[in-house]
N, C-alpha and C. Protein backbone atom coordinates (compact mmCIF):
# COMPACT_ATOMS: atom_id res chain seq x y z
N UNK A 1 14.62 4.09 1.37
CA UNK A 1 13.82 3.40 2.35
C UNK A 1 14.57 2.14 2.76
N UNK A 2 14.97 2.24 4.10
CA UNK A 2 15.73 0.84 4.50
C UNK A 2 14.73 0.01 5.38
N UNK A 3 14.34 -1.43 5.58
CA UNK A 3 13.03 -2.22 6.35
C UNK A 3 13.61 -3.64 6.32
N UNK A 4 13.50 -3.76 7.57
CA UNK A 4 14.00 -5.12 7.88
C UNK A 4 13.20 -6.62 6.96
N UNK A 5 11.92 -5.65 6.12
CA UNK A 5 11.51 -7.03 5.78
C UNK A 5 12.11 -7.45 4.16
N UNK A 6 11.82 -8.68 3.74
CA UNK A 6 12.48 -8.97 2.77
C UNK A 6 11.80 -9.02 1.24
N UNK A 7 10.18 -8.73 1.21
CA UNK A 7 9.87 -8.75 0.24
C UNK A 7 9.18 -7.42 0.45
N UNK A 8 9.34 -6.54 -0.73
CA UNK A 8 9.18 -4.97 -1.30
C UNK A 8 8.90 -5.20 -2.26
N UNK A 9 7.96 -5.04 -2.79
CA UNK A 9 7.29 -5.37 -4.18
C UNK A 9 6.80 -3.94 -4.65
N UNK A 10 7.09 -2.85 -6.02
CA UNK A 10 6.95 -1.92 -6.43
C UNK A 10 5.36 -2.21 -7.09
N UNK A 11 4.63 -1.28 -6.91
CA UNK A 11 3.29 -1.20 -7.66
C UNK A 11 2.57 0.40 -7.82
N UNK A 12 1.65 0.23 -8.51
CA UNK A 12 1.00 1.71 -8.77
C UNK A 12 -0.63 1.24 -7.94
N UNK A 13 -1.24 2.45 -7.10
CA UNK A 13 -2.29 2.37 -6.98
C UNK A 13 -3.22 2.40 -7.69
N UNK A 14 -4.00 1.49 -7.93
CA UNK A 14 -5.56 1.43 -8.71
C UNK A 14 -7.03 1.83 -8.43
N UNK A 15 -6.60 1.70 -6.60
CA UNK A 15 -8.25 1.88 -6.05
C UNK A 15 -8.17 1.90 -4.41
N UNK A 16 -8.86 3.06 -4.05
CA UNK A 16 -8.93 3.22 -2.07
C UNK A 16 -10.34 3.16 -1.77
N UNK A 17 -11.01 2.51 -1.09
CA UNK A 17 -11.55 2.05 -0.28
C UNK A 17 -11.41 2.46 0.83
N UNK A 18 -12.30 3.42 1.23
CA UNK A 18 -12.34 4.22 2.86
C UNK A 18 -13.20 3.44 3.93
N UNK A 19 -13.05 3.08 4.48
CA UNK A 19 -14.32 2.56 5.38
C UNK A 19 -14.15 3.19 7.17
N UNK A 20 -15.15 3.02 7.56
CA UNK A 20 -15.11 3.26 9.04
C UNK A 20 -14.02 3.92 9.76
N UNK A 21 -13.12 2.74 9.63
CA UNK A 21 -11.56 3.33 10.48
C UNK A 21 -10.71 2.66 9.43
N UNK A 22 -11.24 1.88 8.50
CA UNK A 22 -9.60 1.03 8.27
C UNK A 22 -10.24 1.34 6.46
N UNK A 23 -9.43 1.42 5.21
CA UNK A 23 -9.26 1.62 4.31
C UNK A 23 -8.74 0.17 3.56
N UNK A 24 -9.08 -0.24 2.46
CA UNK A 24 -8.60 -1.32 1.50
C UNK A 24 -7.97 -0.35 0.20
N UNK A 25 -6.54 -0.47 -0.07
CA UNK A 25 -5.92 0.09 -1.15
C UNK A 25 -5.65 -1.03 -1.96
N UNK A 26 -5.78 -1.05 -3.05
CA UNK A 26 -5.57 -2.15 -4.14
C UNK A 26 -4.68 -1.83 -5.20
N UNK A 27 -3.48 -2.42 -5.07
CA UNK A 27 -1.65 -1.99 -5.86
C UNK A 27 -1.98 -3.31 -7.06
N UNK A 28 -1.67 -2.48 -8.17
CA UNK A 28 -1.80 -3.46 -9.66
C UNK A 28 0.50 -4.03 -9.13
N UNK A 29 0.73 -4.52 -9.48
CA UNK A 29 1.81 -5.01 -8.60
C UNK A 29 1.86 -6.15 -9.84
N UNK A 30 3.22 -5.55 -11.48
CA UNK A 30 3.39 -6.23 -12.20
C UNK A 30 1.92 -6.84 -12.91
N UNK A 31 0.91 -6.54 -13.23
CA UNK A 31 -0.13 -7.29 -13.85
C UNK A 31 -0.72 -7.87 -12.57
N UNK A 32 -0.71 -7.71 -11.54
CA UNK A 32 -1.29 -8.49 -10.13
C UNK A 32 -1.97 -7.82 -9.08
N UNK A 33 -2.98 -8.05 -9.07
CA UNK A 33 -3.82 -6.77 -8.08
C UNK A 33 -3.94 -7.55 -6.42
N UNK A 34 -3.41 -7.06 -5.97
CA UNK A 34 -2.98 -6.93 -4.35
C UNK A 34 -3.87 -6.14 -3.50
N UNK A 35 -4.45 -6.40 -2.47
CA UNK A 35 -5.22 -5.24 -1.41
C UNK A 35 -4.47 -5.70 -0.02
N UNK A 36 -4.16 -4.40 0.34
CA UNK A 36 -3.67 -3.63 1.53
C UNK A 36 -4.95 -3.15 2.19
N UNK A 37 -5.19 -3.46 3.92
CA UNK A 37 -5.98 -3.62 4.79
C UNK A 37 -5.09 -1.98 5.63
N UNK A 38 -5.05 -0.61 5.24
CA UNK A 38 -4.33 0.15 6.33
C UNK A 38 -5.75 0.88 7.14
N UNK A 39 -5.24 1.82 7.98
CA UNK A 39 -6.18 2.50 8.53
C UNK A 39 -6.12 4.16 7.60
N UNK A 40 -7.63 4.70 7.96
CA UNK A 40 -7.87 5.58 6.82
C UNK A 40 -6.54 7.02 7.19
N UNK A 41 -5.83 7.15 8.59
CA UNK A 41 -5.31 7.76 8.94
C UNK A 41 -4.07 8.12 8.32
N UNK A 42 -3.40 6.45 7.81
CA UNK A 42 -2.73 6.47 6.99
C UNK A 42 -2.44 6.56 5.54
N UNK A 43 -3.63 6.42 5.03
CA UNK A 43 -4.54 6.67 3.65
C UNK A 43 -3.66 8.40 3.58
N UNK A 44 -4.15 8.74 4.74
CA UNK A 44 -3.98 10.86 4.72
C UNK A 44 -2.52 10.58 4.61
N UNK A 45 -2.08 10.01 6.05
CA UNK A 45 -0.63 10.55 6.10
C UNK A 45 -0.07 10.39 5.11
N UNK A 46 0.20 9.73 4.11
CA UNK A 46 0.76 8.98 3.36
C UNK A 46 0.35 9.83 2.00
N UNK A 47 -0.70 10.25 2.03
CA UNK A 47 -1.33 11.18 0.71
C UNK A 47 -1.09 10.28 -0.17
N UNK A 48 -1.66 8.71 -0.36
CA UNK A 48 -2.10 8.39 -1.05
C UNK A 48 -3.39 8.50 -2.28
N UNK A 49 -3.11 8.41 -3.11
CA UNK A 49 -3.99 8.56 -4.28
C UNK A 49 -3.90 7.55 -5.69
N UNK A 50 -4.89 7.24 -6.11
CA UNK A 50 -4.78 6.29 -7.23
C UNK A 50 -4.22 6.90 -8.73
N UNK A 51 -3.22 6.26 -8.64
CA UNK A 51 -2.46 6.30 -10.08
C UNK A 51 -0.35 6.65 -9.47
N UNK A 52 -0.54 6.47 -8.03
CA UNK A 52 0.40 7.04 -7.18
C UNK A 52 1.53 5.74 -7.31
N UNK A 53 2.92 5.99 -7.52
CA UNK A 53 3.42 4.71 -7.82
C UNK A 53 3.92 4.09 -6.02
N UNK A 54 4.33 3.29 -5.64
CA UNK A 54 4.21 2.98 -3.81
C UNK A 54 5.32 1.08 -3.64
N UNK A 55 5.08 1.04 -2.72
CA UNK A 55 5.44 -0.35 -2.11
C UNK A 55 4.74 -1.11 -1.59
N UNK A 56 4.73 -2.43 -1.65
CA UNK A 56 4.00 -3.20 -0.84
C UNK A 56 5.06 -3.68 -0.18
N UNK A 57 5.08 -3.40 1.35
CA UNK A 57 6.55 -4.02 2.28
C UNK A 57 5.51 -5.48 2.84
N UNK A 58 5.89 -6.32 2.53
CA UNK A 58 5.05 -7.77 3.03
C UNK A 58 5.95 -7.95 4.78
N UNK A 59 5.54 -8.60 5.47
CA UNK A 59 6.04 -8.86 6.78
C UNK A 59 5.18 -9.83 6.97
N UNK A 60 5.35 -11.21 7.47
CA UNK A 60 4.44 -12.08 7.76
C UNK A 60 2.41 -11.78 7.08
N UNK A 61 1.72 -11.69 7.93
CA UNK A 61 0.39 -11.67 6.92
C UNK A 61 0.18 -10.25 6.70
N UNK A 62 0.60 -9.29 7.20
CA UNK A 62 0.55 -8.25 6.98
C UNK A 62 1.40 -7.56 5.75
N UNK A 63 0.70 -6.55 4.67
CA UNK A 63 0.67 -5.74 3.62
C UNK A 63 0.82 -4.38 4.40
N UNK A 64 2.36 -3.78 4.03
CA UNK A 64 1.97 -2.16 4.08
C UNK A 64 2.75 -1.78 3.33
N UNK A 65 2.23 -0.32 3.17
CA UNK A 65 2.38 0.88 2.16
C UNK A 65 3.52 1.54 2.42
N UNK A 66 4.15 1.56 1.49
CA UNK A 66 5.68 2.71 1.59
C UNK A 66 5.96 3.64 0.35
N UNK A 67 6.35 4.80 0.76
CA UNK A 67 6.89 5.62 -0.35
C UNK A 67 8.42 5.96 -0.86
N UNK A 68 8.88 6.09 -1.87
CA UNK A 68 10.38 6.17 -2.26
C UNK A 68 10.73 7.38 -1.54
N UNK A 69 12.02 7.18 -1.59
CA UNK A 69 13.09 8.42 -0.51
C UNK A 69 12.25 9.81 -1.51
C-alpha cells in the first residue's frame, strides 16, 4: 500500500457501527481505541469485520481504513 499521507497506524478491529449511510469502526490501535467515521458502503467494500487486522491512514481530520497488499 503506497499513500501520500504520513501517519499509518496498524490496528485490529474491535467494533462496527452501521448507521443510516455512514458507519463508526473502532481500531484498538496499540492499547488505543480510535473511531473511524466511513460510509456503510465501504464497511462492504472493504469486507470489514471485527477481529480483522487494518490501517488507520490519518490525513488532516479525517481517519480511513486500509488493507495490506
Amino acid at each position: 500500500m503506497k499513500l501520500s499521507a504520513r501517519n499509518v497506524l496498524a490496528g485490529k478491529v474491535v467494533d462496527i457501527v452501521l448507521g443510516a449511510t455512514t458507519a463508526h469502526v473502532r481500531l484498538d490501535v496499540g492499547g488505543t481505541i480510535m473511531t473511524s467515521s466511513i460510509t456503510n458502503e465501504a464497511v462492504e467494500a472493504l469486507g470489514l469485520v471485527v477481529g480483522q487486522e487494518v490501517f488507520a491512514v490519518i490525513k488532516a481530520s479525517d481517519v480511513l481504513i486500509g488493507l495490506p497488499d
